[in-house]
PDB file of N, CA and C in Angstrom:
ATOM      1  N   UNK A   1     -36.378  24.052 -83.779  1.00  0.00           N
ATOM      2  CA  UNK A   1     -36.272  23.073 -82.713  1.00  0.00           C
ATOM      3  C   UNK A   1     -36.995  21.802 -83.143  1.00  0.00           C
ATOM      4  N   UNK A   2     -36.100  20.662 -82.960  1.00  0.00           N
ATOM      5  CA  UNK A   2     -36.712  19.565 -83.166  1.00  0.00           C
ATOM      6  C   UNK A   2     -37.491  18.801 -82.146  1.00  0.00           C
ATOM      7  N   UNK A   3     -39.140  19.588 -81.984  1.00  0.00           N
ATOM      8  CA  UNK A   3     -39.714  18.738 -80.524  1.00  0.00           C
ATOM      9  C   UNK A   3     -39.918  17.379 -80.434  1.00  0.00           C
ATOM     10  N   UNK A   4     -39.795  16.333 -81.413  1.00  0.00           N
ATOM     11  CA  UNK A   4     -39.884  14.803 -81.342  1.00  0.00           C
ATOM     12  C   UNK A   4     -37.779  14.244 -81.112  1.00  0.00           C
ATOM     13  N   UNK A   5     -37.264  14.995 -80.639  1.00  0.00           N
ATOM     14  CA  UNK A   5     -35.665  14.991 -81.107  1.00  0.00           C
ATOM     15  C   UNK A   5     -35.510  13.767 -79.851  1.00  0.00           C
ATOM     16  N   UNK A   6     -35.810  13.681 -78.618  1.00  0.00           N
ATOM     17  CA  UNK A   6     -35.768  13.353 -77.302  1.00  0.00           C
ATOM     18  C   UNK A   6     -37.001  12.399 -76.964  1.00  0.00           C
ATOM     19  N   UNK A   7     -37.717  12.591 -78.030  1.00  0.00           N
ATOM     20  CA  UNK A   7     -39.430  11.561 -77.484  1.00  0.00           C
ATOM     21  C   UNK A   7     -38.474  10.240 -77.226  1.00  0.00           C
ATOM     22  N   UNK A   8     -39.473   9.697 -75.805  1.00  0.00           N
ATOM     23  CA  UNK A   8     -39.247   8.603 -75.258  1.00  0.00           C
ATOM     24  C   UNK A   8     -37.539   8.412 -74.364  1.00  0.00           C
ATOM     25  N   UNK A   9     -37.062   9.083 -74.292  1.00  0.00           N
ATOM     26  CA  UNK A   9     -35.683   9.101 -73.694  1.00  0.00           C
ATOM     27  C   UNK A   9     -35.905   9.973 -72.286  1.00  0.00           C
ATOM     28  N   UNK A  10     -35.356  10.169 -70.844  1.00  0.00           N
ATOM     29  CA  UNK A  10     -34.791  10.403 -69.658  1.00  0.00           C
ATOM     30  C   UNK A  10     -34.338  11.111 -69.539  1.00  0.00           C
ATOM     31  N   UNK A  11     -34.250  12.391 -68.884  1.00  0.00           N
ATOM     32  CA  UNK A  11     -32.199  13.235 -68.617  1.00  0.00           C
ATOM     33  C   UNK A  11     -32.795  13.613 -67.181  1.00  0.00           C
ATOM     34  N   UNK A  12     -31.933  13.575 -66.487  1.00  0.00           N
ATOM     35  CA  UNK A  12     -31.171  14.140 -65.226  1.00  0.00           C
ATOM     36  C   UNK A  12     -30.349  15.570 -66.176  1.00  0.00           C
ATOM     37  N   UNK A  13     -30.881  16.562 -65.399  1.00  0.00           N
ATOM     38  CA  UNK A  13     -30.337  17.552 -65.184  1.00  0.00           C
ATOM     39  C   UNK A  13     -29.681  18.156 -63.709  1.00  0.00           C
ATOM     40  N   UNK A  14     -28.482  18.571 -63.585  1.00  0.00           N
ATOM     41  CA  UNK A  14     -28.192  19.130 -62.731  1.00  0.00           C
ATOM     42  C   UNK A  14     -27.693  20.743 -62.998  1.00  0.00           C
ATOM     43  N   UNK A  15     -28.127  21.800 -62.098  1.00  0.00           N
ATOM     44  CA  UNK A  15     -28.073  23.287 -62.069  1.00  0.00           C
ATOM     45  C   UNK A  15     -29.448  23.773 -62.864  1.00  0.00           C
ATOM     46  N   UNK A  16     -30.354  22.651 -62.649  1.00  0.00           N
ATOM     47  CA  UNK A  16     -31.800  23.391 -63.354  1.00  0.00           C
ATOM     48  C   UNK A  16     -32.686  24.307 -62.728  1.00  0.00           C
ATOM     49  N   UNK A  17     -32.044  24.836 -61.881  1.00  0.00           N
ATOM     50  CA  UNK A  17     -32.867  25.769 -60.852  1.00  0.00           C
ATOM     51  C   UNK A  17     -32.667  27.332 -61.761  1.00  0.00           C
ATOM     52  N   UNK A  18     -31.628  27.287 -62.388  1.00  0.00           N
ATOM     53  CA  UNK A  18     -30.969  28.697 -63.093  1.00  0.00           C
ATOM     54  C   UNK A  18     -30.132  28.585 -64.519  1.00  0.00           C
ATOM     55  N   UNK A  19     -29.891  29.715 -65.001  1.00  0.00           N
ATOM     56  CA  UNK A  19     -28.734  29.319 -66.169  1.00  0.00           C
ATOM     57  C   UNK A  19     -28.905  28.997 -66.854  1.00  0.00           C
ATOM     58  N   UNK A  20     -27.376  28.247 -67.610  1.00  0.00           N
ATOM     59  CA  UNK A  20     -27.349  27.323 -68.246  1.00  0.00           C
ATOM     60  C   UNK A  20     -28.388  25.909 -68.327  1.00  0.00           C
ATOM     61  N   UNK A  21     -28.421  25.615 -66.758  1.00  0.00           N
ATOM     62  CA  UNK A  21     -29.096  24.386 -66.451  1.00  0.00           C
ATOM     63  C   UNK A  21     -30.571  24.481 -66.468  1.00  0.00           C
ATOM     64  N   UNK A  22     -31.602  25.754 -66.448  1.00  0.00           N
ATOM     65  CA  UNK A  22     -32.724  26.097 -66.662  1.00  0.00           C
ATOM     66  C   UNK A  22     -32.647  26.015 -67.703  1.00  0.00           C
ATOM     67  N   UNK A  23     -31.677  26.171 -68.448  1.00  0.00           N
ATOM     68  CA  UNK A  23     -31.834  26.581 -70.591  1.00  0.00           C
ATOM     69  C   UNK A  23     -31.720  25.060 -71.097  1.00  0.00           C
ATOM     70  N   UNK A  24     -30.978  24.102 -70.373  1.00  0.00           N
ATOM     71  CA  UNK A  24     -31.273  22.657 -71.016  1.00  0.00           C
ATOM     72  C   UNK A  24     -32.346  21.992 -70.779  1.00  0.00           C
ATOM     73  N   UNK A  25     -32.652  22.085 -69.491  1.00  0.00           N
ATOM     74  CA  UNK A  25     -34.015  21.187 -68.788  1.00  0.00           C
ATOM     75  C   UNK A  25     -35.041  21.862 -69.582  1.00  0.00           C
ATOM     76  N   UNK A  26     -35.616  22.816 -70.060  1.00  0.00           N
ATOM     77  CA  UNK A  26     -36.472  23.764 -70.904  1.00  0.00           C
ATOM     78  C   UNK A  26     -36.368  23.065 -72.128  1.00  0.00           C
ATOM     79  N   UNK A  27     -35.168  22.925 -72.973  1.00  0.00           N
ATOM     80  CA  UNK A  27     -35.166  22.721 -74.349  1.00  0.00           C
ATOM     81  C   UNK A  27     -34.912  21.214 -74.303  1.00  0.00           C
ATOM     82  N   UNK A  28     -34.100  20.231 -73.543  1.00  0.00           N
ATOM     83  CA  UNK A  28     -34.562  18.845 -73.353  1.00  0.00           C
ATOM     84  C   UNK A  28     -36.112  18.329 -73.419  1.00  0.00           C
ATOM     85  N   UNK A  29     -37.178  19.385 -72.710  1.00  0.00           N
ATOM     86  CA  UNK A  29     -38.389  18.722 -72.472  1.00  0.00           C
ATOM     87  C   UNK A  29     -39.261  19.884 -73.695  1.00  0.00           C
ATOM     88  N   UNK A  30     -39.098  20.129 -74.530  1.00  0.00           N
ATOM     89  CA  UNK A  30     -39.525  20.809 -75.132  1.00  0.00           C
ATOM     90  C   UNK A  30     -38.820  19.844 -76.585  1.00  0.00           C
ATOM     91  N   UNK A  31     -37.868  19.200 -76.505  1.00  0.00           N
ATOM     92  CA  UNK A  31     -37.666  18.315 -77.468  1.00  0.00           C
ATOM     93  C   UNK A  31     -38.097  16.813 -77.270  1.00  0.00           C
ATOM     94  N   UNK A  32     -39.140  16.822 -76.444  1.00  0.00           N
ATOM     95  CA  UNK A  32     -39.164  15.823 -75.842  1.00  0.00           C
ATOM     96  C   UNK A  32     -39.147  14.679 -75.153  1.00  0.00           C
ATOM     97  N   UNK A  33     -38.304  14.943 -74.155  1.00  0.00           N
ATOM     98  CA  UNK A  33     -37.775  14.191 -73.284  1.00  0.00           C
ATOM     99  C   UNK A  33     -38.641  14.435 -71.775  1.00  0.00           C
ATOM    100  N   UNK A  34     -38.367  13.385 -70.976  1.00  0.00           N
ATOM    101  CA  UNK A  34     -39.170  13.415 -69.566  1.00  0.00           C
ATOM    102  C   UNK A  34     -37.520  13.934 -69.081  1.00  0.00           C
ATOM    103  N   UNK A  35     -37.658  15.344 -68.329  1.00  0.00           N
ATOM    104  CA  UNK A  35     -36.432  16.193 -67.370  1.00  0.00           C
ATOM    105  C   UNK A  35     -36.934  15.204 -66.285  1.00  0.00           C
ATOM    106  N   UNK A  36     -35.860  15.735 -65.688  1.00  0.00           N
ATOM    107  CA  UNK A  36     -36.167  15.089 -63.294  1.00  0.00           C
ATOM    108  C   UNK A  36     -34.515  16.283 -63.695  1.00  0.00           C
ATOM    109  N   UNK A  37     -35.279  17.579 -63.408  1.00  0.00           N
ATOM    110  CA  UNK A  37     -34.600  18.820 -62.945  1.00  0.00           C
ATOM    111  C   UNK A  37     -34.140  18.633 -61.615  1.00  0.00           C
ATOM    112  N   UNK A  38     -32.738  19.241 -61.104  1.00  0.00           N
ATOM    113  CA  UNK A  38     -32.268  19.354 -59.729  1.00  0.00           C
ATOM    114  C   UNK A  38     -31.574  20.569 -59.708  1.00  0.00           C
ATOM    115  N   UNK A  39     -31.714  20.617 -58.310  1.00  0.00           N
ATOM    116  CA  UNK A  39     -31.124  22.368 -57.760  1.00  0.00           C
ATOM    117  C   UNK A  39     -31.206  22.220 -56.668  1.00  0.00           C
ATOM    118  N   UNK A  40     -30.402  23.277 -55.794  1.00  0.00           N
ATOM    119  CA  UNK A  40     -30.831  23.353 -53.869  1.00  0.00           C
ATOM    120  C   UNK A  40     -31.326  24.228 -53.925  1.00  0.00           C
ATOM    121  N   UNK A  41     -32.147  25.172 -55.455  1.00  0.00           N
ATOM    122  CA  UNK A  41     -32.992  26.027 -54.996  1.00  0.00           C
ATOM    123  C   UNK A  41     -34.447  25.647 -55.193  1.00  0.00           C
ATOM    124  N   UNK A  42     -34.961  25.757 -54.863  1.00  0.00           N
ATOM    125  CA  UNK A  42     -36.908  25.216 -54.814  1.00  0.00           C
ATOM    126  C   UNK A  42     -37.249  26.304 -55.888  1.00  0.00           C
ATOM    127  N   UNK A  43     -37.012  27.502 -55.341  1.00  0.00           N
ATOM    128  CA  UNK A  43     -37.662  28.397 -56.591  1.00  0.00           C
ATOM    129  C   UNK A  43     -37.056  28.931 -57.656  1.00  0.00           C
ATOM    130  N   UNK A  44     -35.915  28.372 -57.539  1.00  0.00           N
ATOM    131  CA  UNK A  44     -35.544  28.307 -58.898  1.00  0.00           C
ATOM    132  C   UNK A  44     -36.066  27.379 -59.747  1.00  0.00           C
ATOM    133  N   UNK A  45     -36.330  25.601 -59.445  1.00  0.00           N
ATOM    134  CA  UNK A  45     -36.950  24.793 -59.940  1.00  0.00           C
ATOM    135  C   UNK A  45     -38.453  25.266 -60.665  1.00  0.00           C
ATOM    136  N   UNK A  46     -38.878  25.840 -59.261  1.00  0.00           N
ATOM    137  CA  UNK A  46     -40.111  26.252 -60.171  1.00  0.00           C
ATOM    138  C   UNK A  46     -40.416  26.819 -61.100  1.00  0.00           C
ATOM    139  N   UNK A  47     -39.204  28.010 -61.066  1.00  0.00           N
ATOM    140  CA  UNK A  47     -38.808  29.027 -62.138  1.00  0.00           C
ATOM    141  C   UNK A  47     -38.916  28.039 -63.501  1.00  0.00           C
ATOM    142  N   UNK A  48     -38.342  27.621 -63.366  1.00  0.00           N
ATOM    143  CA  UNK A  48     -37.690  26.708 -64.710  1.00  0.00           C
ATOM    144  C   UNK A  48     -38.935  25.740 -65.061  1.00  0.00           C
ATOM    145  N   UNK A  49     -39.517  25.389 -63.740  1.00  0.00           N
ATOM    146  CA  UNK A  49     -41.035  23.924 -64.579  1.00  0.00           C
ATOM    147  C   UNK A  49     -41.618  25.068 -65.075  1.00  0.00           C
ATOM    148  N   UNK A  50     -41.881  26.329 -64.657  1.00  0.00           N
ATOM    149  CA  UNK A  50     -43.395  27.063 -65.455  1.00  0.00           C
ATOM    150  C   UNK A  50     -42.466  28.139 -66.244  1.00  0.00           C
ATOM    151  N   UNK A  51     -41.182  28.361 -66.431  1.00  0.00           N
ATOM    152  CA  UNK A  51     -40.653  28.442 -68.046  1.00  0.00           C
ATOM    153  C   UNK A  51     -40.233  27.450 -69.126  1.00  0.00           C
ATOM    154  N   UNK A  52     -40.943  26.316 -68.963  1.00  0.00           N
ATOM    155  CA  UNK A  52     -40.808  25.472 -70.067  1.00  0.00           C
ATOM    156  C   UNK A  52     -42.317  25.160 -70.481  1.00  0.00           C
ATOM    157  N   UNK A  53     -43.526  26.380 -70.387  1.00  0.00           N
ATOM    158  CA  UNK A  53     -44.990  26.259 -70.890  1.00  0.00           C
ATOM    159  C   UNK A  53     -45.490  25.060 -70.962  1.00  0.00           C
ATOM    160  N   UNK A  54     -45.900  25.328 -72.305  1.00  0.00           N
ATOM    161  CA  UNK A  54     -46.523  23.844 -72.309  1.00  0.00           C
ATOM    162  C   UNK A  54     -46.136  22.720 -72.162  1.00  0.00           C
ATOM    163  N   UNK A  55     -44.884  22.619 -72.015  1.00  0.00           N
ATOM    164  CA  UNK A  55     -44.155  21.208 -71.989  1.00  0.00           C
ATOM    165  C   UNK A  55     -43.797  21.096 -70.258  1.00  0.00           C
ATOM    166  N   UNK A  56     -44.200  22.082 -69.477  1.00  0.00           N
ATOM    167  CA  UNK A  56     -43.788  22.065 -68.393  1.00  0.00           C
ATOM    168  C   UNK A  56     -44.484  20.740 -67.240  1.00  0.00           C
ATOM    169  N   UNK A  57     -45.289  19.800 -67.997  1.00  0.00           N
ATOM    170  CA  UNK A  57     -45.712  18.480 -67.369  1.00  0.00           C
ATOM    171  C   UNK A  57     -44.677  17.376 -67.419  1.00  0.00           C
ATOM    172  N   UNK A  58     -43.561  17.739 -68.261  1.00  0.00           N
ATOM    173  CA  UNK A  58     -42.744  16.668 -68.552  1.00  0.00           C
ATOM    174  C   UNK A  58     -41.335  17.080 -67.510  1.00  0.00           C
ATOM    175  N   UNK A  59     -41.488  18.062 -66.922  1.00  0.00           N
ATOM    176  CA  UNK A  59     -40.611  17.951 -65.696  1.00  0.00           C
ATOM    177  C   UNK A  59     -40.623  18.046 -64.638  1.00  0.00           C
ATOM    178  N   UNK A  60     -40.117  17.230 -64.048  1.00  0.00           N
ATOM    179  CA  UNK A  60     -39.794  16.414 -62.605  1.00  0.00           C
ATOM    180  C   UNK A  60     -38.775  17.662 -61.848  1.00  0.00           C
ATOM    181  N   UNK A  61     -39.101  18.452 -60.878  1.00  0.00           N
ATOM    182  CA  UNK A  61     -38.185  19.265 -60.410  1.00  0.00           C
ATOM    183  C   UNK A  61     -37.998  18.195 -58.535  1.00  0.00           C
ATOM    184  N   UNK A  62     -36.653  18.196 -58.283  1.00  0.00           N
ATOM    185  CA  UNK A  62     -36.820  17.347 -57.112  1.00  0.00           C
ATOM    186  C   UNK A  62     -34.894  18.372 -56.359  1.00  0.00           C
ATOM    187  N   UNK A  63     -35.468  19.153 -54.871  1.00  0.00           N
ATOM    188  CA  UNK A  63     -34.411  19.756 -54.601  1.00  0.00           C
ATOM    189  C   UNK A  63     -33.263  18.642 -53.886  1.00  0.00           C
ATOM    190  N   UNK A  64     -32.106  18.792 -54.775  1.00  0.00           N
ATOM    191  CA  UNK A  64     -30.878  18.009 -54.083  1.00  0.00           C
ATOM    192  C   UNK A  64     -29.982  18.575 -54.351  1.00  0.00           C
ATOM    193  N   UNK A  65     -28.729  17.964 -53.475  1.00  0.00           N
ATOM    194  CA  UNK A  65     -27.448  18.433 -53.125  1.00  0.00           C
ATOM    195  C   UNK A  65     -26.833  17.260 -54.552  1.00  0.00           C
ATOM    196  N   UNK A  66     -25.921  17.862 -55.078  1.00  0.00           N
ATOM    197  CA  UNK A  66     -25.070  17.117 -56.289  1.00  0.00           C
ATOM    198  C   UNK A  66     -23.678  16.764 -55.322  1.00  0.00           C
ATOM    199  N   UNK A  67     -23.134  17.716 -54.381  1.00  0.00           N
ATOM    200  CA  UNK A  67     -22.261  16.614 -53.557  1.00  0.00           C
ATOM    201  C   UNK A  67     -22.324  15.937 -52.719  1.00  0.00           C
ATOM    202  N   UNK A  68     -23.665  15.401 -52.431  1.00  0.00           N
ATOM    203  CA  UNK A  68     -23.801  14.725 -51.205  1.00  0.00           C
ATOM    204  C   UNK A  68     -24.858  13.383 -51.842  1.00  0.00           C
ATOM    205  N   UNK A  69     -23.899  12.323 -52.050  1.00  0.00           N
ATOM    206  CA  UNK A  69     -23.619  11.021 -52.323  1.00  0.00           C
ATOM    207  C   UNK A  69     -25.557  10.376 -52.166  1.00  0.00           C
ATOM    208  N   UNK A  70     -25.584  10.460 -50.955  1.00  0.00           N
ATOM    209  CA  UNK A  70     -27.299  10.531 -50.569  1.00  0.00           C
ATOM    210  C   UNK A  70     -28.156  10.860 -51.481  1.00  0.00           C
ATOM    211  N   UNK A  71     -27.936  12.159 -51.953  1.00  0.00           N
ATOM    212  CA  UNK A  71     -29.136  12.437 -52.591  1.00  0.00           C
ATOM    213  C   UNK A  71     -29.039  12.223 -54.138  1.00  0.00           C
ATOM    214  N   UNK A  72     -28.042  11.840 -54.424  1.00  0.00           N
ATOM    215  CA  UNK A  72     -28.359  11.395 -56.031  1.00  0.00           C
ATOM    216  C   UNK A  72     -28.149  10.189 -56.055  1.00  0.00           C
ATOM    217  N   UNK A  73     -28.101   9.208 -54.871  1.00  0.00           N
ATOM    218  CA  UNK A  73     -28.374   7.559 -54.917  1.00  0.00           C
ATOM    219  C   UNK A  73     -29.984   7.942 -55.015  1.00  0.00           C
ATOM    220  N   UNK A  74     -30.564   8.747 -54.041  1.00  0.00           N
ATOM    221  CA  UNK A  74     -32.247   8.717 -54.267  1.00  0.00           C
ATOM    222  C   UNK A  74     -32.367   9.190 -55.728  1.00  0.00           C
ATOM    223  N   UNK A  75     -31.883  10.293 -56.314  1.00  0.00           N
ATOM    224  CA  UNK A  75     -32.886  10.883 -57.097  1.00  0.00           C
ATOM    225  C   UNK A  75     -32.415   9.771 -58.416  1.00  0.00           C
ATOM    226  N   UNK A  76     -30.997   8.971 -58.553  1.00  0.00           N
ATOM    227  CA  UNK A  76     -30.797   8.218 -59.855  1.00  0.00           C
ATOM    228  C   UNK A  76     -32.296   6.940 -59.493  1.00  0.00           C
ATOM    229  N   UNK A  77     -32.454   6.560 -58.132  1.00  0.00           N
ATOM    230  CA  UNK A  77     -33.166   5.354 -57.687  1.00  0.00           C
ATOM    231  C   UNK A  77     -34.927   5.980 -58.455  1.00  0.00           C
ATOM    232  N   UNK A  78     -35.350   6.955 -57.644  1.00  0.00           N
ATOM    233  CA  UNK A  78     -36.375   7.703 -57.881  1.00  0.00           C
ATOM    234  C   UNK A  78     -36.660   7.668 -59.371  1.00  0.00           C
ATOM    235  N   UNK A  79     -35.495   8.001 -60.276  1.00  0.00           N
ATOM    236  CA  UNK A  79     -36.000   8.240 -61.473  1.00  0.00           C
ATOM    237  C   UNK A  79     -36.123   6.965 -62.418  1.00  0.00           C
ATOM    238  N   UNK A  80     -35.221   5.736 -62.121  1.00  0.00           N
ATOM    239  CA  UNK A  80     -35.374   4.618 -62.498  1.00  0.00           C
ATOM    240  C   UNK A  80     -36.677   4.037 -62.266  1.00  0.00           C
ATOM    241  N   UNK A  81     -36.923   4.360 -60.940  1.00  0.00           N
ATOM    242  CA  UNK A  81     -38.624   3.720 -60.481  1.00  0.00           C
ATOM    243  C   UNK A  81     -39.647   4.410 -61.517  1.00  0.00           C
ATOM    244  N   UNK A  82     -39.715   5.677 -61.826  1.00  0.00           N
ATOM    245  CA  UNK A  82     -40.639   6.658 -62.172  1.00  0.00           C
ATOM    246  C   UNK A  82     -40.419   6.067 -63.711  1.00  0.00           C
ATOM    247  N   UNK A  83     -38.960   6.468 -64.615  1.00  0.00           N
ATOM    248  CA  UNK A  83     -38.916   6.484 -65.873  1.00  0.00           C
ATOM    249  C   UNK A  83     -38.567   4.797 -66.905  1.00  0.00           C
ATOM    250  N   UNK A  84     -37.831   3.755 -65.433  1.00  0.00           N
ATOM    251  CA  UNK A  84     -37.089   2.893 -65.955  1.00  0.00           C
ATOM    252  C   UNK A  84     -35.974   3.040 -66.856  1.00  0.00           C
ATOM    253  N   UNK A  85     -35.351   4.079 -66.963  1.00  0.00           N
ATOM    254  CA  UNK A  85     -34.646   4.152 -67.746  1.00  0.00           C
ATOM    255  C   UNK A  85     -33.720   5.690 -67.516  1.00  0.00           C
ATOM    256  N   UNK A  86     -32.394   6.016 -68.084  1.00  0.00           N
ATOM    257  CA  UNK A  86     -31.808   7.434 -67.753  1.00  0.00           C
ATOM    258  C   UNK A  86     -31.082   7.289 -69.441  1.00  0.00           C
ATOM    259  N   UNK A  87     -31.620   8.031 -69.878  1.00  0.00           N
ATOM    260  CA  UNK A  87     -30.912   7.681 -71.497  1.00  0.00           C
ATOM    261  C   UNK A  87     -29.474   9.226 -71.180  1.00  0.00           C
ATOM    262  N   UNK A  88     -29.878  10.272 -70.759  1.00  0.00           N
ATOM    263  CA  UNK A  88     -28.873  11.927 -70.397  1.00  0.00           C
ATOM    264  C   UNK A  88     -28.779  11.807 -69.322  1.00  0.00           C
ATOM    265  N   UNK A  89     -27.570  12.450 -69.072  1.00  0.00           N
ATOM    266  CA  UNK A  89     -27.375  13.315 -67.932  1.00  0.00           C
ATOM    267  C   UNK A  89     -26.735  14.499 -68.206  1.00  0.00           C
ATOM    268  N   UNK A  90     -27.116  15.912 -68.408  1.00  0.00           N
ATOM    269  CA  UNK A  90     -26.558  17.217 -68.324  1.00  0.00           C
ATOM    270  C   UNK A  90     -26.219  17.334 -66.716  1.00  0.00           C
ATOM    271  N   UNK A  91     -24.875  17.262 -66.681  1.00  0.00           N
ATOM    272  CA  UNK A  91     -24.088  18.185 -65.316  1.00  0.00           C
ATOM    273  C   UNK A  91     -24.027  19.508 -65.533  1.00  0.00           C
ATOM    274  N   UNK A  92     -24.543  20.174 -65.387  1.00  0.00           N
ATOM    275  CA  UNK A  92     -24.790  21.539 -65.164  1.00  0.00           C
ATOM    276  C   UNK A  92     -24.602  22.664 -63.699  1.00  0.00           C
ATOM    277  N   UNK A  93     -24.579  21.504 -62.908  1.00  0.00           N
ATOM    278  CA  UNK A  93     -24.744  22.704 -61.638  1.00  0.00           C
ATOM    279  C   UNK A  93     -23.445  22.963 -61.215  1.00  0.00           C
ATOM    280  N   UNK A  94     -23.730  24.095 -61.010  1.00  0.00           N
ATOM    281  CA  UNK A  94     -21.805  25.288 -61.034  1.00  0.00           C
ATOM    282  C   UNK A  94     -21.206  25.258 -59.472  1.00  0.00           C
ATOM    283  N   UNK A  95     -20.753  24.335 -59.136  1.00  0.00           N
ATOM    284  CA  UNK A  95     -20.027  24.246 -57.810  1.00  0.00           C
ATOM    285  C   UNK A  95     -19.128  24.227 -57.645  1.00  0.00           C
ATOM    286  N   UNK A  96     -17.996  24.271 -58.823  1.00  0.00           N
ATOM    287  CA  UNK A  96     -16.627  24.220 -58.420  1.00  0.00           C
ATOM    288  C   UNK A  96     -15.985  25.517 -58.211  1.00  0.00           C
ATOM    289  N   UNK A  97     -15.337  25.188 -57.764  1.00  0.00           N
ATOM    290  CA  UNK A  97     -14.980  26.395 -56.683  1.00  0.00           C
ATOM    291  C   UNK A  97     -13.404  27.109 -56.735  1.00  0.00           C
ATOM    292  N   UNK A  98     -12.836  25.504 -56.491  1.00  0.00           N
ATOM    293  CA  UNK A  98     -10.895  25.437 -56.749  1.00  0.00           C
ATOM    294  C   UNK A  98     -10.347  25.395 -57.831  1.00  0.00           C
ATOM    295  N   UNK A  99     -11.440  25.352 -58.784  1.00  0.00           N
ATOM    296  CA  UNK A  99     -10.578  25.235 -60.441  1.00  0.00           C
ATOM    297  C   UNK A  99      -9.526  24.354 -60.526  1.00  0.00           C
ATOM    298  N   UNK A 100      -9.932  23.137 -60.398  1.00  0.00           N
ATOM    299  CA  UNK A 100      -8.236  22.193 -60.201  1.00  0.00           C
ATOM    300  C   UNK A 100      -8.321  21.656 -61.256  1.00  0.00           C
ATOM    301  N   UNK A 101      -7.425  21.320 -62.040  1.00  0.00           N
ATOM    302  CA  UNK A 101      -7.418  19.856 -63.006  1.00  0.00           C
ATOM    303  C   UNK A 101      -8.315  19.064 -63.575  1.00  0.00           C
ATOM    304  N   UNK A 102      -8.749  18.513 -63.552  1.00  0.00           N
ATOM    305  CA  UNK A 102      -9.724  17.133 -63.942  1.00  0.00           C
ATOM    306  C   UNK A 102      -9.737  15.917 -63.141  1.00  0.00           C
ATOM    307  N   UNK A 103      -8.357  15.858 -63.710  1.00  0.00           N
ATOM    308  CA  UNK A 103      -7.817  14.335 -62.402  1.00  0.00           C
ATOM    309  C   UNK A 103      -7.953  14.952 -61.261  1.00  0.00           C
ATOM    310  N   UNK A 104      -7.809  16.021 -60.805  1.00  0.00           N
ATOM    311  CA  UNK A 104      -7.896  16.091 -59.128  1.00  0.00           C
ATOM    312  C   UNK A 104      -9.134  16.154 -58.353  1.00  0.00           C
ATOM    313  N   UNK A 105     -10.056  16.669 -59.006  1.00  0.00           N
ATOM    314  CA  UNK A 105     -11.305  16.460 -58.424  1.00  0.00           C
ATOM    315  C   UNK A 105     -11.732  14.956 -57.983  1.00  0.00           C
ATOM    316  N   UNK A 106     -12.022  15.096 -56.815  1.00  0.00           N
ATOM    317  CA  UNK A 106     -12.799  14.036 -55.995  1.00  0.00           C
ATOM    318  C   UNK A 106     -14.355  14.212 -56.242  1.00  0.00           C
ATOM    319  N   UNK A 107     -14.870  12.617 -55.690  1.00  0.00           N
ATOM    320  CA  UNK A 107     -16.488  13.121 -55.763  1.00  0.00           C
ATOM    321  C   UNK A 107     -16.735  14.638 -54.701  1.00  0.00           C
TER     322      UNK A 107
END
């Protein structure tokens, strides 16, 4: 693992409460990057800040909804204030449901 791979760069993670999305927010901030983890689970978040050890100061766990327009105007606003900057974004959180197309999905 390259831990200087991410020094000085941002990511938004979404589905970091579990998964896949616990396994990037972990190895993003362990390569050094500042995470701002999201989930609608709280303890899953936590799960995930105190399984990324020692590096677990470099993430931001904050619970939001990924379809509801609201809360990722705050958390993109939030993290600009905090980081100035969003260099990633891992979409990760598993909500689809209808399996449609590409083009058909709406926000």
């Amino acid at each position: 693992m390259d831990t200087g791979r991410h020094e000085g760069e941002t990511a938004i993670v979404t589905g970091a409460g579990s998964g896949i999305g616990r396994a990037t927010a972990i190895r993003m901030v362990r390569e050094g990057a500042s995470v701002v983890g999201l989930d609608v689970s709280e303890a899953g978040l936590e799960e995930t800040r105190s399984g990324a050890g020692d590096a677990s100061s470099g993430i931001t766990v904050r619970v939001a909804d990924v379809t509801s327009q609201k809360d990722i105007d705050a958390v993109v606003s939030s993290t600009l204030d905090a980081h100035g900057q969003i260099d990633m974004l891992a979409n990760v959180a598993g909500i689809m449901d209808w399996f449609l197309p590409a083009l058909e999905v709406d926000d």
